[in-house]
C-alpha atoms as a PDB file:
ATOM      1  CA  UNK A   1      24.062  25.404  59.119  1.00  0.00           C
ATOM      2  CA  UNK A   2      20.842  27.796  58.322  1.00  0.00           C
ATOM      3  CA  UNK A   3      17.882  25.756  57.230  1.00  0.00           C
ATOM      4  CA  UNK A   4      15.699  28.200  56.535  1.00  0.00           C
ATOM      5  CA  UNK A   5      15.866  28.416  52.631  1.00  0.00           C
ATOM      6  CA  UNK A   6      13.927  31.049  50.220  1.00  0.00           C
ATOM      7  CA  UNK A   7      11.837  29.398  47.969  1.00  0.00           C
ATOM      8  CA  UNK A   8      14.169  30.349  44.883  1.00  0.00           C
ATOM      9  CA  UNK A   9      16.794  28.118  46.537  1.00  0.00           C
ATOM     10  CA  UNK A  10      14.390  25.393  47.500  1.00  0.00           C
ATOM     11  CA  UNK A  11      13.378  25.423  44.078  1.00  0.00           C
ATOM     12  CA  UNK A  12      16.739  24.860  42.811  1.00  0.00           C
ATOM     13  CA  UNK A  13      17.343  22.379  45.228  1.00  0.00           C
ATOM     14  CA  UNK A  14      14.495  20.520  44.263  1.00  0.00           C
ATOM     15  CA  UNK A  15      15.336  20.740  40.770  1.00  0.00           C
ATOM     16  CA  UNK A  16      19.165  19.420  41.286  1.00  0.00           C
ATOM     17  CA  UNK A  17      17.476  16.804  43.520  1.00  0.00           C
ATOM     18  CA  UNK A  18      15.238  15.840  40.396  1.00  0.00           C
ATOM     19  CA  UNK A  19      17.622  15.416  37.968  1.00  0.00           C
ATOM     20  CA  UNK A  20      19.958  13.304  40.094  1.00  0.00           C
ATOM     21  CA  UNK A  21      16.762  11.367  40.523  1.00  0.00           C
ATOM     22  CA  UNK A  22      15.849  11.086  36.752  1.00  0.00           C
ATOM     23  CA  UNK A  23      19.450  11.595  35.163  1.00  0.00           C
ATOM     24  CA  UNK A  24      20.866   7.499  35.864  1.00  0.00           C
ATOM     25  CA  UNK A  25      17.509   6.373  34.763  1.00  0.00           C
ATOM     26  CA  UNK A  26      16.875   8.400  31.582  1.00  0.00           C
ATOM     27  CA  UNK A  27      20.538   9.651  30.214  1.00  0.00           C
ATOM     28  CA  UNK A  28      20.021   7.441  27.511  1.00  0.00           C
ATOM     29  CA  UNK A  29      16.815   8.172  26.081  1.00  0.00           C
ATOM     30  CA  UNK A  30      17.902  11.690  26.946  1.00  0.00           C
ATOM     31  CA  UNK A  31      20.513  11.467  24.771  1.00  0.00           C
ATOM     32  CA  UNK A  32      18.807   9.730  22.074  1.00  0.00           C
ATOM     33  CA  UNK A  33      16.342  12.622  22.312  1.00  0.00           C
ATOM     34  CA  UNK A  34      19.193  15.140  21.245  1.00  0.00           C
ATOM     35  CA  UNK A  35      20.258  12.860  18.546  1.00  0.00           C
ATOM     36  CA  UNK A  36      16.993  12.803  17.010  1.00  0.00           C
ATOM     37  CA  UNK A  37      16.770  16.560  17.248  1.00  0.00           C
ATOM     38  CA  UNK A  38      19.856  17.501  15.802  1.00  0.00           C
ATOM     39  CA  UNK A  39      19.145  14.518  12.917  1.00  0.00           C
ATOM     40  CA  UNK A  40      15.624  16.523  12.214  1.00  0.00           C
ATOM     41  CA  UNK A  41      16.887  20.068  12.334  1.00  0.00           C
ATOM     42  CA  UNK A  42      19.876  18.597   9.999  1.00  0.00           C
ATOM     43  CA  UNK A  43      17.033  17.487   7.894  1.00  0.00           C
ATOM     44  CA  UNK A  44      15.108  20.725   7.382  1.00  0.00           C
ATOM     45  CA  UNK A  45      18.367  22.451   6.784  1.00  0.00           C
ATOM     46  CA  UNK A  46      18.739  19.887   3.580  1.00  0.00           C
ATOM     47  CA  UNK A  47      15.336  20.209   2.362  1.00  0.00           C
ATOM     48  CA  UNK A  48      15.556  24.147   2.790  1.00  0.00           C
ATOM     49  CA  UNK A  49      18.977  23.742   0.596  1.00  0.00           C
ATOM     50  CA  UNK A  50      17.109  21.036  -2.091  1.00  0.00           C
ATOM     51  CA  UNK A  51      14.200  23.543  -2.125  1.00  0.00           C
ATOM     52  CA  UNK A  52      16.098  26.537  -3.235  1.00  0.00           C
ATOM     53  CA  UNK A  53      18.570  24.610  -5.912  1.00  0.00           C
ATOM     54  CA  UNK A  54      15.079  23.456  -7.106  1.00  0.00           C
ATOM     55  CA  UNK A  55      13.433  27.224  -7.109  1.00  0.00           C
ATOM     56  CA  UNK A  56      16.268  28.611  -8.756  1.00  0.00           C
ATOM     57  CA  UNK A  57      16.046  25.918 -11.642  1.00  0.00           C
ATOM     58  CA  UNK A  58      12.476  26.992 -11.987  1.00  0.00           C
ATOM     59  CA  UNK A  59      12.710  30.774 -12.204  1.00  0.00           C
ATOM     60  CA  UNK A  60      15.629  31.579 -14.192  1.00  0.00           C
ATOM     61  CA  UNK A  61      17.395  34.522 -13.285  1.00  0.00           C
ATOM     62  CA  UNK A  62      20.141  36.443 -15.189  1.00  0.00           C
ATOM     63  CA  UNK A  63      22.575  36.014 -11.918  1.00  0.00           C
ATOM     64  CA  UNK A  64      21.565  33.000 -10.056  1.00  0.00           C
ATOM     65  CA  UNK A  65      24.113  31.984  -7.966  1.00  0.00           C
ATOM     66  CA  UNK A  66      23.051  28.391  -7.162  1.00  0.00           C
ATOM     67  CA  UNK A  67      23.034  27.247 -10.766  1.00  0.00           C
ATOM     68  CA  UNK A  68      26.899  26.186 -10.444  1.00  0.00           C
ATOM     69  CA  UNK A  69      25.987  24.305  -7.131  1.00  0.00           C
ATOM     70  CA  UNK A  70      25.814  20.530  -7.485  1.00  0.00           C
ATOM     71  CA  UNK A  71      23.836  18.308  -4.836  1.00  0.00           C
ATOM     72  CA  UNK A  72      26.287  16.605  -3.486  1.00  0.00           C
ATOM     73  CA  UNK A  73      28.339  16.179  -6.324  1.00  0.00           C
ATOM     74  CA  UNK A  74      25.517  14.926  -8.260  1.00  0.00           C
ATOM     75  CA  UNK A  75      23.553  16.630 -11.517  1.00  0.00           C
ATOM     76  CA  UNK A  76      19.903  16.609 -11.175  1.00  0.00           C
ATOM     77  CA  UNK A  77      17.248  17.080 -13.926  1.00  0.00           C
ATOM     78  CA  UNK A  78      14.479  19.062 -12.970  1.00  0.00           C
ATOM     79  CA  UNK A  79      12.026  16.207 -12.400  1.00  0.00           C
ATOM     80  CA  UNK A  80      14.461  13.994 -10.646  1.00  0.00           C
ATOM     81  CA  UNK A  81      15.182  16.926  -8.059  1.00  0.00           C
ATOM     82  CA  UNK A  82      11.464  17.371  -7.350  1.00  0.00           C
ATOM     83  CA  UNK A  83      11.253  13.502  -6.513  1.00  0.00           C
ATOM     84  CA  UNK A  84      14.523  14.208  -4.223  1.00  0.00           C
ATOM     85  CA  UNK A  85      12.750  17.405  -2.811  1.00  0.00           C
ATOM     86  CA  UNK A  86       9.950  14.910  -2.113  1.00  0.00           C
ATOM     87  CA  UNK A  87      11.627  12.456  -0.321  1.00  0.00           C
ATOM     88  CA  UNK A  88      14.283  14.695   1.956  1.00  0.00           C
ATOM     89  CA  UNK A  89      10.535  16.960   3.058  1.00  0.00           C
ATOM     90  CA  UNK A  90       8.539  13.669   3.724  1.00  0.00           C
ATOM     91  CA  UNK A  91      11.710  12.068   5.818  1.00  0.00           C
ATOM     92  CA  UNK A  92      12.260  15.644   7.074  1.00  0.00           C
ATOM     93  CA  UNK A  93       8.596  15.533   8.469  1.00  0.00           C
ATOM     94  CA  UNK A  94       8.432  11.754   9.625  1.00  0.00           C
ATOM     95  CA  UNK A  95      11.672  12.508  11.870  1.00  0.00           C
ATOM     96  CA  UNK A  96      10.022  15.312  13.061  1.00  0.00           C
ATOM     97  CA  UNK A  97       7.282  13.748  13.911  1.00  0.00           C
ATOM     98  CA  UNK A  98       8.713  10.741  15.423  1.00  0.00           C
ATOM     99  CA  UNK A  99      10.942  13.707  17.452  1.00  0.00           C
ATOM    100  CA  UNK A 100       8.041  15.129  19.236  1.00  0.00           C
ATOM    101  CA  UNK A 101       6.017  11.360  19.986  1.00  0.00           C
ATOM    102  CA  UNK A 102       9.171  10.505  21.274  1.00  0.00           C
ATOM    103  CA  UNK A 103       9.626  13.990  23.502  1.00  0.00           C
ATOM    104  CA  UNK A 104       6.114  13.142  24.746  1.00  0.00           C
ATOM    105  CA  UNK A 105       6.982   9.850  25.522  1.00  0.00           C
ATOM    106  CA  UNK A 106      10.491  10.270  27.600  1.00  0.00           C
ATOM    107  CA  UNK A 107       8.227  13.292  29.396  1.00  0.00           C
ATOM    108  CA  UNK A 108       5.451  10.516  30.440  1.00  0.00           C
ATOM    109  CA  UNK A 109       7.869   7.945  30.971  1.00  0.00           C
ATOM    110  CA  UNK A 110       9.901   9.887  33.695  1.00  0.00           C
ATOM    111  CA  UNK A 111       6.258  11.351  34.819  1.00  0.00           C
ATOM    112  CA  UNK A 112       5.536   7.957  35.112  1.00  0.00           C
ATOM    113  CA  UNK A 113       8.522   6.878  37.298  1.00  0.00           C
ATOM    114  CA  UNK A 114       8.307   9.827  39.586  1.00  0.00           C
ATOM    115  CA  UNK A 115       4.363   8.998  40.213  1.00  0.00           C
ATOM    116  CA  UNK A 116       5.813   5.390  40.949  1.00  0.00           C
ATOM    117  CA  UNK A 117       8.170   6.571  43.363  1.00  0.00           C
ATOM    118  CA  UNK A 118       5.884   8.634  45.185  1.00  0.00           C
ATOM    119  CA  UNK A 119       3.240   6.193  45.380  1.00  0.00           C
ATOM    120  CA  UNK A 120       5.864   3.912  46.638  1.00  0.00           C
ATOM    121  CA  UNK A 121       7.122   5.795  48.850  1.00  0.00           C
ATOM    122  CA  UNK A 122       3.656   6.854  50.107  1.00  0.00           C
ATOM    123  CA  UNK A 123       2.946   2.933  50.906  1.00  0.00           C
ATOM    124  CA  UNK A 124       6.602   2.160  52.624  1.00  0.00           C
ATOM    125  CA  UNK A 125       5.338   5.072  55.663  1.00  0.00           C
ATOM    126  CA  UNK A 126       3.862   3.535  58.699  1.00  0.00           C
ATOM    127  CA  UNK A 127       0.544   2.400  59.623  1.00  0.00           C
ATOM    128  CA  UNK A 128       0.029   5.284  62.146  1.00  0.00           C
ATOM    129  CA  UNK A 129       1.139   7.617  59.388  1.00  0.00           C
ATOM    130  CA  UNK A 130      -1.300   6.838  56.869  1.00  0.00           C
ATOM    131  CA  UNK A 131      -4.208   7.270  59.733  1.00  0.00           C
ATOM    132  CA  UNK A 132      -2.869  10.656  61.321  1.00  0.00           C
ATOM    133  CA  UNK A 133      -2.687  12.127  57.706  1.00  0.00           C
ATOM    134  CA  UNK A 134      -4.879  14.198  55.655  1.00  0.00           C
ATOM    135  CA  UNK A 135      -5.672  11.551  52.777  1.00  0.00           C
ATOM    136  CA  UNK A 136      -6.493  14.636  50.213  1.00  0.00           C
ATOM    137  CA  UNK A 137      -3.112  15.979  50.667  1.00  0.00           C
ATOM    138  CA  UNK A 138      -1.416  12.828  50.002  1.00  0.00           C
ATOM    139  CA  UNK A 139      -3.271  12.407  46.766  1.00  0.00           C
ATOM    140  CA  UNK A 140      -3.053  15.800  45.664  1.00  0.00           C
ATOM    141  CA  UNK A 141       1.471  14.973  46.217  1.00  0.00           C
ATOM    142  CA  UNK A 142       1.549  11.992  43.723  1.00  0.00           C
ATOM    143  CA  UNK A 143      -1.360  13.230  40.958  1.00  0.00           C
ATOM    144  CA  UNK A 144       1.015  16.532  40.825  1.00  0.00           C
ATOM    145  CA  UNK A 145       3.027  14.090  38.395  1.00  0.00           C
ATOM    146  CA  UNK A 146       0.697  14.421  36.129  1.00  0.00           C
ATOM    147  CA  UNK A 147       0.559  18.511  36.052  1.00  0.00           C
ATOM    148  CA  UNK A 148       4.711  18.180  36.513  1.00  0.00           C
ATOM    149  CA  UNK A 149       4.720  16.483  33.141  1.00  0.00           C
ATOM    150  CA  UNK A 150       1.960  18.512  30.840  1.00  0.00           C
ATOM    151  CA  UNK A 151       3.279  22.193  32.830  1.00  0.00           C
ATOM    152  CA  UNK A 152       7.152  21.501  32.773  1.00  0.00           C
ATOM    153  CA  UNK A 153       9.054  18.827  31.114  1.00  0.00           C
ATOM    154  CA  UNK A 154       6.829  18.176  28.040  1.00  0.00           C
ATOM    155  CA  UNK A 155       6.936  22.081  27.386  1.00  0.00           C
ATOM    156  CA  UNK A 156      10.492  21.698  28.153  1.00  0.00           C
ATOM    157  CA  UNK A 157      11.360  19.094  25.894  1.00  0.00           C
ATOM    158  CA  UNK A 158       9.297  20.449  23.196  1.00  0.00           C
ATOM    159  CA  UNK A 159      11.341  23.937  23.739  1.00  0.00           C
ATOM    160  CA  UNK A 160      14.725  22.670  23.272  1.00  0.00           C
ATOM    161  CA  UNK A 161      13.910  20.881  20.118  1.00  0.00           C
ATOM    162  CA  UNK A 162      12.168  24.018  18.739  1.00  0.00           C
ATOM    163  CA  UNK A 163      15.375  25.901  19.298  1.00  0.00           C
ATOM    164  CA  UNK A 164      17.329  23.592  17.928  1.00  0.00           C
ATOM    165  CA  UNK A 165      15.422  23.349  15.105  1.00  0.00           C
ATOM    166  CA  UNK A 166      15.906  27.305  14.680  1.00  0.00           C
ATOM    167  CA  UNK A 167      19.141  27.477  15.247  1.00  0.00           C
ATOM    168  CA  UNK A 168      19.928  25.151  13.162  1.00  0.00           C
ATOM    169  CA  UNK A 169      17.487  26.506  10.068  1.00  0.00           C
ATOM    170  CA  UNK A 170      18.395  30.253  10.602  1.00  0.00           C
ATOM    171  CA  UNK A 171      22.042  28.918  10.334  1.00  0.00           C
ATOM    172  CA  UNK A 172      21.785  26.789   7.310  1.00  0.00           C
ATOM    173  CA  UNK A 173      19.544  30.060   6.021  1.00  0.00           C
ATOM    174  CA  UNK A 174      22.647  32.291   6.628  1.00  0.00           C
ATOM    175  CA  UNK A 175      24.852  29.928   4.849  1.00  0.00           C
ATOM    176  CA  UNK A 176      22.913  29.324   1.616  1.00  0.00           C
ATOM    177  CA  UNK A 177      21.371  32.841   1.425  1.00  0.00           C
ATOM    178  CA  UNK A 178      23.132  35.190   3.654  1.00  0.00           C
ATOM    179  CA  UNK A 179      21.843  38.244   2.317  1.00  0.00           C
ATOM    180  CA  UNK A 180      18.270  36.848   2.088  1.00  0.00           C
ATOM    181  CA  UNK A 181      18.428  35.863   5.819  1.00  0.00           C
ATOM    182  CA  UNK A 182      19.731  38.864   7.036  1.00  0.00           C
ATOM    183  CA  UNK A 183      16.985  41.285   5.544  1.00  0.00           C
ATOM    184  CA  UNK A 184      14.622  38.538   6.658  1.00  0.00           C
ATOM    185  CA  UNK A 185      15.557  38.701   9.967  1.00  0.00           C
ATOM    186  CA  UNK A 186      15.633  42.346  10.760  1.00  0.00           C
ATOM    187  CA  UNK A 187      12.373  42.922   8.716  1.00  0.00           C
ATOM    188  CA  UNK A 188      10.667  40.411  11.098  1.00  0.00           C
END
């Protein structure tokens, strides 16, 4: 077997390595993560759709197509849809929020774990070890936790949620105002 490796595939071997590393530990909060996401971009989607019933009650149009549409169902008077406008942008933005303390926190948490492991590991190696090594290099291998976590998985984390967010607001854009999106879109 060849051992000599480019560094693309060391990289991805280090990668796969990391995830089998962090995946058993941190599925779960993981997958809470992409809960919350998908809860907040579900969110903005039904402010942007209590925004524009709300808009087109306001400016009254000779053809406005959402004055048939009913909020789930419900009739809302002008002042009781502001008040529900209200409440689905402030929940909206608390979820949000909560969504990126908590993509800061599962970064920092496995950061944390990793900088555990490596100091551990670090301490299990032998007496003789520790004297015949270059103390600066050892330190500079477990504090490049902390530049893993602010350079890689916070951006990461942070990444994915903006896209989802997108995706999910360009799509709920297309569905209440296709036409509006599209010119949107290709003007920008």
């Amino acid at each position: 077997k060849n051992f000599l490796m480019t560094k693309k595939d060391s990289i991805k071997v280090l990668i796969l390595k990391l995830i089998k590393e962090i995946w058993p530990k941190f599925k779960n909060k993981i997958y809470l993560l992409f809960i919350i996401t998908l809860f907040a971009s579900s969110l903005e989607v039904l402010s942007l759709f209590v925004l524009l019933k709300f808009l087109s009650i306001l400016i009254p149009q000779e053809s406005n197509s959402y004055n048939d549409l009913l909020i789930y169902g419900l009739k809302f008077s002008t002042s009781s849809l502001a008040i529900y406008l209200f409440l689905i942008s402030l929940l909206s933005a608390l979820i949000r929020s909560y969504s990126f303390y908590f993509n800061t926190k599962t970064a920092s948490d496995i950061g944390s774990y990793l900088g555990t492991k490596g100091y551990a590991n670090s301490l299990r190696k032998s007496y003789r070890h520790h004297i015949s090594s270059d103390l600066n290099a050892v330190i500079t291998k477990i504090s490049f936790t902390g530049n893993f976590i602010g350079g890689f998985l916070l951006p990461l984390f942070q990444s994915i949620s903006s896209s989802f967010l997108a995706i999910f607001v360009i799509t709920g854009l297309f569905f209440l105002t296709g036409k509006v999106t599209f010119i949107l879109l290709i003007i920008t």
